[in-house]
Protein backbone atom coordinates (compact mmCIF):
# COMPACT_ATOMS: atom_id res chain seq x y z
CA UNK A 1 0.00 0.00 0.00
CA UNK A 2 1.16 3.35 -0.76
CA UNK A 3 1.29 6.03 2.03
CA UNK A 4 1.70 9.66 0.70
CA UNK A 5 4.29 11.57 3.00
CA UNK A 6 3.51 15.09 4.83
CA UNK A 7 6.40 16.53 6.21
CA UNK A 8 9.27 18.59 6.43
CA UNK A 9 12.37 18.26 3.68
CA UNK A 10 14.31 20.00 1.22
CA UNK A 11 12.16 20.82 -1.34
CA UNK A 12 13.24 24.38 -1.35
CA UNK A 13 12.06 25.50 -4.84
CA UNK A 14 8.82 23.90 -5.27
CA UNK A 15 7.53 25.49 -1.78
CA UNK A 16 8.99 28.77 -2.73
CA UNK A 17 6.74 28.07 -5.76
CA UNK A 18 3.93 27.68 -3.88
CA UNK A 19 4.38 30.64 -2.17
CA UNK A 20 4.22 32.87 -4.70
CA UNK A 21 0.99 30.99 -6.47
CA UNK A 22 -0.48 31.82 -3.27
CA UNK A 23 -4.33 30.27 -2.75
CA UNK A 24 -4.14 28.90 -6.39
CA UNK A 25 -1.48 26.65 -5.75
CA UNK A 26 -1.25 23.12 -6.03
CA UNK A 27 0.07 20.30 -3.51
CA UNK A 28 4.18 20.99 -3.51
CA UNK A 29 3.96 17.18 -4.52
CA UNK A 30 2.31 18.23 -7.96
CA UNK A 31 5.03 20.96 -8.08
CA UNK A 32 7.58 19.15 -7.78
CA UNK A 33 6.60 16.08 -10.25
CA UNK A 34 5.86 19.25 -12.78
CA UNK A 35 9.80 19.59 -12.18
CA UNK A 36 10.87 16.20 -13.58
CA UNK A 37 13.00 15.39 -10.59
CA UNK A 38 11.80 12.46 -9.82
CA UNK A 39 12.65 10.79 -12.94
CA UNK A 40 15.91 9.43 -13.07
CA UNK A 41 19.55 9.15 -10.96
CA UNK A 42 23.10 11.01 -11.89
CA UNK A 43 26.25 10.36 -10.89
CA UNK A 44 28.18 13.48 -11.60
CA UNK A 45 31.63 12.92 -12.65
CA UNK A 46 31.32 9.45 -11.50
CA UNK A 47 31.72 10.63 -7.87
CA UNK A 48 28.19 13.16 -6.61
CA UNK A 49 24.97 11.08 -6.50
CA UNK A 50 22.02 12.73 -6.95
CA UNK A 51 18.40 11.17 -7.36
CA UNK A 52 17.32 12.72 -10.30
CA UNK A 53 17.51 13.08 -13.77
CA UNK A 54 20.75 12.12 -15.57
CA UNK A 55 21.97 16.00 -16.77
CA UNK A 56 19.34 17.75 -14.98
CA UNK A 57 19.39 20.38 -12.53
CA UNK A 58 16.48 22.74 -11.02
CA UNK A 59 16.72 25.57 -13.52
CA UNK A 60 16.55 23.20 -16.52
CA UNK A 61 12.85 22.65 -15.79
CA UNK A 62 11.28 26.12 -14.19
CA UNK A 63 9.93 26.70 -17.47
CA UNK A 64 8.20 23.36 -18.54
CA UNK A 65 7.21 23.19 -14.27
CA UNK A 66 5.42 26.81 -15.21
CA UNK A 67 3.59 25.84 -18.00
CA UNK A 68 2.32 22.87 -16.81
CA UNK A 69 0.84 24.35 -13.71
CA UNK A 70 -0.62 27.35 -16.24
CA UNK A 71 1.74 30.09 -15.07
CA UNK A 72 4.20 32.50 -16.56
CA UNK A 73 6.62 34.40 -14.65
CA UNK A 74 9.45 37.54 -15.70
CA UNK A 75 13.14 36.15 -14.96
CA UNK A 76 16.49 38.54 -14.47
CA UNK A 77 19.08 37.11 -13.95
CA UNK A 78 23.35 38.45 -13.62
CA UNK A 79 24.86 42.75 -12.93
CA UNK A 80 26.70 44.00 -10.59
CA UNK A 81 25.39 43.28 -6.53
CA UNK A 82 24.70 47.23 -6.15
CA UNK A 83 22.77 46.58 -9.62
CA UNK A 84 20.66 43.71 -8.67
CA UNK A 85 20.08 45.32 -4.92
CA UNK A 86 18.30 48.13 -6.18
CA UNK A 87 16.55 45.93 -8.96
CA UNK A 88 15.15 43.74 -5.70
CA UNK A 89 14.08 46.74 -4.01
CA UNK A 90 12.03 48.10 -6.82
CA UNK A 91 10.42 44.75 -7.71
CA UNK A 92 9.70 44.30 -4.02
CA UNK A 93 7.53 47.31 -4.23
CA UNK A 94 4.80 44.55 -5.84
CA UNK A 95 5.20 42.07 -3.93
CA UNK A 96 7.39 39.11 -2.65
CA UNK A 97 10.47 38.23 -4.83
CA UNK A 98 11.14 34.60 -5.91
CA UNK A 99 15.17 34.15 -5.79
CA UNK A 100 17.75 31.30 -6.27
CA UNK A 101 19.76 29.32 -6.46
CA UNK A 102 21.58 30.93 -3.38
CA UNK A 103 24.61 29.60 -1.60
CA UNK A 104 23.10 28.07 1.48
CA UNK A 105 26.12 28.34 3.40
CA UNK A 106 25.83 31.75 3.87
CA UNK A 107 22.40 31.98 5.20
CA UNK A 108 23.86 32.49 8.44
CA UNK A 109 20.31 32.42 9.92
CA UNK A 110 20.40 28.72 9.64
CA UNK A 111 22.29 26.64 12.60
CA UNK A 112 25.87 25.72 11.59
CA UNK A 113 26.14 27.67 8.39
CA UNK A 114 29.79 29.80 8.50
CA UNK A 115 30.60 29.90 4.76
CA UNK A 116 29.79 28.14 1.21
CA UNK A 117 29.04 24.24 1.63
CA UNK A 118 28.14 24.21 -2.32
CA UNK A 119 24.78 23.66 -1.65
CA UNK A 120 21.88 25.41 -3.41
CA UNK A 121 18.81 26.89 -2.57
CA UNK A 122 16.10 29.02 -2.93
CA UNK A 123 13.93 32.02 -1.01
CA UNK A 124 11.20 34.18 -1.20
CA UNK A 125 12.19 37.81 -0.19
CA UNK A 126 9.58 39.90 1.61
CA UNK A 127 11.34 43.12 2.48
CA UNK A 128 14.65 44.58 2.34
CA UNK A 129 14.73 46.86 5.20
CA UNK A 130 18.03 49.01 5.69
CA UNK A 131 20.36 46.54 6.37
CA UNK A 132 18.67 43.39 6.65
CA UNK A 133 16.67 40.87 4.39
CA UNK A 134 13.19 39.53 5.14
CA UNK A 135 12.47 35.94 3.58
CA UNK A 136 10.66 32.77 4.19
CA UNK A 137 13.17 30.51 3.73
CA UNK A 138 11.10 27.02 3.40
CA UNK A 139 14.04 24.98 4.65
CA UNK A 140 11.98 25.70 7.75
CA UNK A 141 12.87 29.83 8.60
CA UNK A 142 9.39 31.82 8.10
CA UNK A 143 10.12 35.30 8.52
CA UNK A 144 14.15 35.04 8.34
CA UNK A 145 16.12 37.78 8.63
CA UNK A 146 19.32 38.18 7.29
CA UNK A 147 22.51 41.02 6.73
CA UNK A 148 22.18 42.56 3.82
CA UNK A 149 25.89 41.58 2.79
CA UNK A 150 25.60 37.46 3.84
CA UNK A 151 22.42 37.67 1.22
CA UNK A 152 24.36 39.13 -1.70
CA UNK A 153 27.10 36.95 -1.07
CA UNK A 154 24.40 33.68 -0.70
CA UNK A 155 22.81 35.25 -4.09
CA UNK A 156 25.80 35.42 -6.09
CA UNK A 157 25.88 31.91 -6.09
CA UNK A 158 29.87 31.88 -6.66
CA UNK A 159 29.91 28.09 -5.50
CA UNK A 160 27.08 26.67 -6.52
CA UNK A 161 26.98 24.30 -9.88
CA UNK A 162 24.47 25.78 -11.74
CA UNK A 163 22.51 29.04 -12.43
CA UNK A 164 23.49 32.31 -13.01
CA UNK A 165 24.28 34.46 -10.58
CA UNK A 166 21.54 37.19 -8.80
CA UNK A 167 18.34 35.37 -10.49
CA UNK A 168 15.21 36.11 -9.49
CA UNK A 169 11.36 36.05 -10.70
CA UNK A 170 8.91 38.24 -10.55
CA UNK A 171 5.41 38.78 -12.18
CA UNK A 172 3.84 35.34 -11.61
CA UNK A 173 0.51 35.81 -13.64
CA UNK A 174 -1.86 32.29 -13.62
CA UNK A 175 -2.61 32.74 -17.49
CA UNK A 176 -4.97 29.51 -16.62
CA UNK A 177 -6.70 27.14 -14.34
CA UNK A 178 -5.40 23.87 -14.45
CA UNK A 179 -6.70 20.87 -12.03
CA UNK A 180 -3.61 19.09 -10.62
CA UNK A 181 -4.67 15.95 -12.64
CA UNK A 182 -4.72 18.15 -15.43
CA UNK A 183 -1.17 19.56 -14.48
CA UNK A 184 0.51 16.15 -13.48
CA UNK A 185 -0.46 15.02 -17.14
CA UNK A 186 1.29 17.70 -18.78
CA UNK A 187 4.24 17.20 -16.71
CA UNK A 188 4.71 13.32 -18.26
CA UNK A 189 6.49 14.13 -21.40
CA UNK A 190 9.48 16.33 -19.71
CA UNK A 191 9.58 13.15 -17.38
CA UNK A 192 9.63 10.53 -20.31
CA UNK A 193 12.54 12.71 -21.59
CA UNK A 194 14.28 12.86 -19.04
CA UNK A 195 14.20 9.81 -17.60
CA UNK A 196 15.36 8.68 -21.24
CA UNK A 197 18.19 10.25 -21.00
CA UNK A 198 18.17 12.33 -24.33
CA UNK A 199 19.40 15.21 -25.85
CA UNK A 200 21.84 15.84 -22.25
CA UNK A 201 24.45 17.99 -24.52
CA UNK A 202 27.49 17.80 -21.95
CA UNK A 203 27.86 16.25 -18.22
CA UNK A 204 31.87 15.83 -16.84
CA UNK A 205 33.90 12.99 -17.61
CA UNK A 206 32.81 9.26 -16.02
CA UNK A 207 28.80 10.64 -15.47
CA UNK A 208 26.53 7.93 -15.18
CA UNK A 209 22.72 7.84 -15.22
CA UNK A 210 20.02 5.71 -13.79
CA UNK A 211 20.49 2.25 -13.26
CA UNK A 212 24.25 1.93 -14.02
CA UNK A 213 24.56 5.21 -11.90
CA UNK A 214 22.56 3.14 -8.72
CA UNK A 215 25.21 0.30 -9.46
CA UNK A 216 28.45 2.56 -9.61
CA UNK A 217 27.58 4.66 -6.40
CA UNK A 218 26.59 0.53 -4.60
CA UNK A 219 30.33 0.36 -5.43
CA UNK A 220 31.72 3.63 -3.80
CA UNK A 221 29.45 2.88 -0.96
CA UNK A 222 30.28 -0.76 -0.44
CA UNK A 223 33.72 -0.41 -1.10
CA UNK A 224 34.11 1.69 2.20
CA UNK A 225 31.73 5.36 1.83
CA UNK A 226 33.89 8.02 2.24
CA UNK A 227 32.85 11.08 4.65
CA UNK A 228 32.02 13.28 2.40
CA UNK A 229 29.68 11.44 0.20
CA UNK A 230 28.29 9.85 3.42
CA UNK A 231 27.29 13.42 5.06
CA UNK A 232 25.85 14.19 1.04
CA UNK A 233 23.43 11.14 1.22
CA UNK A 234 22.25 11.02 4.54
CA UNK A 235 21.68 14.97 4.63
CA UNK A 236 20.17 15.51 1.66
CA UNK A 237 20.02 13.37 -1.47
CA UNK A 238 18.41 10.39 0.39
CA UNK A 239 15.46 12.38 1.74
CA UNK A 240 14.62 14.41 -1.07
CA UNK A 241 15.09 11.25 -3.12
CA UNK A 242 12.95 9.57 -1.34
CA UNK A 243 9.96 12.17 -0.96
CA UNK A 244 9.94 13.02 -4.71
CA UNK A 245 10.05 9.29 -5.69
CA UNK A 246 7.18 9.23 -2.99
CA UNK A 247 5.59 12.15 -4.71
CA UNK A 248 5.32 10.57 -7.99
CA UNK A 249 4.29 7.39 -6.71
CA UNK A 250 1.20 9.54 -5.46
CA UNK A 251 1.08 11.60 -8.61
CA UNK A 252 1.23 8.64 -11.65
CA UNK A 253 -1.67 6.69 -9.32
CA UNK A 254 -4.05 9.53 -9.31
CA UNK A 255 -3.89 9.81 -13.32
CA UNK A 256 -4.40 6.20 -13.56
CA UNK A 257 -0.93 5.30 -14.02
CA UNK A 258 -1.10 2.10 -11.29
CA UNK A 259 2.04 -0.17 -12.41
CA UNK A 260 4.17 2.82 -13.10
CA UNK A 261 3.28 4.02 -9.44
CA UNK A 262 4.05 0.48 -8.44
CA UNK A 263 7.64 1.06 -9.09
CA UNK A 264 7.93 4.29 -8.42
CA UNK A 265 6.81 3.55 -4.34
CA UNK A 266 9.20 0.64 -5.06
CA UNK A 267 12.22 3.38 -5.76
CA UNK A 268 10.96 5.49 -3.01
CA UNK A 269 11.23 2.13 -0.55
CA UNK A 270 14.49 1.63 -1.61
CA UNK A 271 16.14 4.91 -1.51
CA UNK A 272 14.65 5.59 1.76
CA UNK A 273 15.68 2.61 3.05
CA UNK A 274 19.44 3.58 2.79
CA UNK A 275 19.34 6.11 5.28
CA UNK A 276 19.31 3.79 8.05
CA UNK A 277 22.25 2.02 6.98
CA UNK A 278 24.47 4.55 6.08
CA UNK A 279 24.01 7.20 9.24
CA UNK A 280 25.02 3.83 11.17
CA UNK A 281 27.63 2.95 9.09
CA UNK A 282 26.13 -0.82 7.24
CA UNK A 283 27.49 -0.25 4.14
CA UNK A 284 27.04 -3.66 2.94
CA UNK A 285 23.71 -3.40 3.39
CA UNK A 286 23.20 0.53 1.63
CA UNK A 287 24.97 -1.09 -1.51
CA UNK A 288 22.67 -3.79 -1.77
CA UNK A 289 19.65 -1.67 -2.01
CA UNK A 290 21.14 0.01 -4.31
CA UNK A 291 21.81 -2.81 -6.74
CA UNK A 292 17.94 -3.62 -6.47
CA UNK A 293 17.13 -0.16 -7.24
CA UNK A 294 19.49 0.62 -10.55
CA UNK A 295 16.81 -2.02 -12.80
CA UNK A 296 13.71 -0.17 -11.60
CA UNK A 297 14.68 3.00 -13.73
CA UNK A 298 14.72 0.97 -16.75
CA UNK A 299 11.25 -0.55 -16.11
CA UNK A 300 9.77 2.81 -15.47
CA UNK A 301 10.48 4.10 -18.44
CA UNK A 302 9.43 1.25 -20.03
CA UNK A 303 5.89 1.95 -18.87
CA UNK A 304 5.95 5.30 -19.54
């Protein structure tokens, strides 16, 4: 049987989302399938797992995500920071300000953050008020406030792998109403292509995707996980891994979609299941679910 989850995690961008849709948005679940994350698995340079598409990264799908869900929004993106401080102020003046990808390591507002972890992320700006920024930052920070100078240096996104530096949206204008069934419909062809793997035009050197990406990474976890990759998995990529696999589970069921749903709870089951293992240090037992999740990507697509 398959449970939807409510809860807390890192889904950063599709809540921000949300936020600015306001009363017309959907679920963050629909949002988030819209984005096509939940289709696939990378291995960056043979080395950073991620559970998602194979090439993919968040800005990649804002567009197709907008559409789907019947919206349009005004992008700017790059200047110079006293540029792009007094473009935020202006737009401000109409309301709250989408932004990202940010450097979360300088949201100093969060516990433990001291400087760039290359970690992105994404806010929704409410006021800038002398010397200090206003945001709801969904990793859990409603009404966050923040020094002027940490959020220019979080916004210029020097370490962060994608993006453009200073981005932000503005103008969100619902050009139509679309049911979430509706919406999670027009968000299957982005997933069929990405979870195909097509048209990626460049990834670094020894990428994988998908299933041989689930067996390489059951090999740099069995073979002894080092720190670093541990702390990656068990503090990020395994939740939100699990909760958008979840997510689409819930999402390809309510459009009728049962067997694909089948194995999509089956990839959320499995990647969820490593976080157990890993935080305690059974690596043996993390690589193993991994080699019975790298064939499941291939019979997704299959059915899709």
């Amino acid at each position: 049987m398959h449970i939807p989850y409510t809860g807390s995690g890192p889904y950063c961008y599709a809540n921000a989302f949300a936020m600015m849709f306001g009363a017309a948005a959907p679920s963050v679940a629909v949002v988030e399938f819209a984005t096509s994350s939940p289709f696939g698995m990378q291995l960056i340079g043979g080395k950073l797992p991620f559970f998602d598409p194979y090439g993919w990264d968040p800005e990649l799908s804002f567009e197709d995500t907008l559409a789907a869900l019947g919206w349009t929004s005004d992008v700017v993106k790059g200047g110079s920071a006293e540029e792009v401080l007094l473009r935020l102020k202006a737009a401000l003046a109409d309301g709250p300000v989408w932004v990202g990808p940010v450097e979360m390591g300088h949201l100093r507002h969060q516990p433990g953050m001291s400087g760039p972890i290359e970690a992105d992320h994404y806010v929704v700006v409410l006021e800038v008020d002398g010397e200090r920024v206003l945001m709801h930052d969904p990793q859990g920070y409603p009404y966050a406030t923040l020094p002027v100078a940490d959020f220019m240096a979080a916004w210029a996104a020097d370490t962060v792998s994608y993006g453009t530096a200073y981005t932000m949206r503005t103008g969100f204008v619902r050009q139509r109403e679309v049911s979430e069934h509706d919406a999670i419909s027009a968000s299957l062809p982005a997933a069929r292509r990405w979870l195909s793997m097509e048209g990626v035009s460049s990834m670094p050197e020894g990428s994988l995707g998908n299933g041989a990406a689930a067996e390489a990474l059951a090999g740099l976890v069995g073979g002894g996980c080092d720190e670093g990759l541990r702390a990656h998995l068990i503090h990020f990529a395994v939740r939100v891994g699990a909760r958008r696999a979840n997510d689409a589970a819930a999402c390809l069921a309510r459009i009728g979609h049962e067997e694909a749903a089948v194995i999509a709870a089956e990839q959320a089951r499995l990647i969820g299941s490593l976080q157990h293992p890993l935080v305690l240090r059974d690596d043996r037992v993390a690589a193993a679910q991994l080699l019975k999740l790298a064939p499941t990507y291939d019979r997704l697509s299959a059915l899709l």
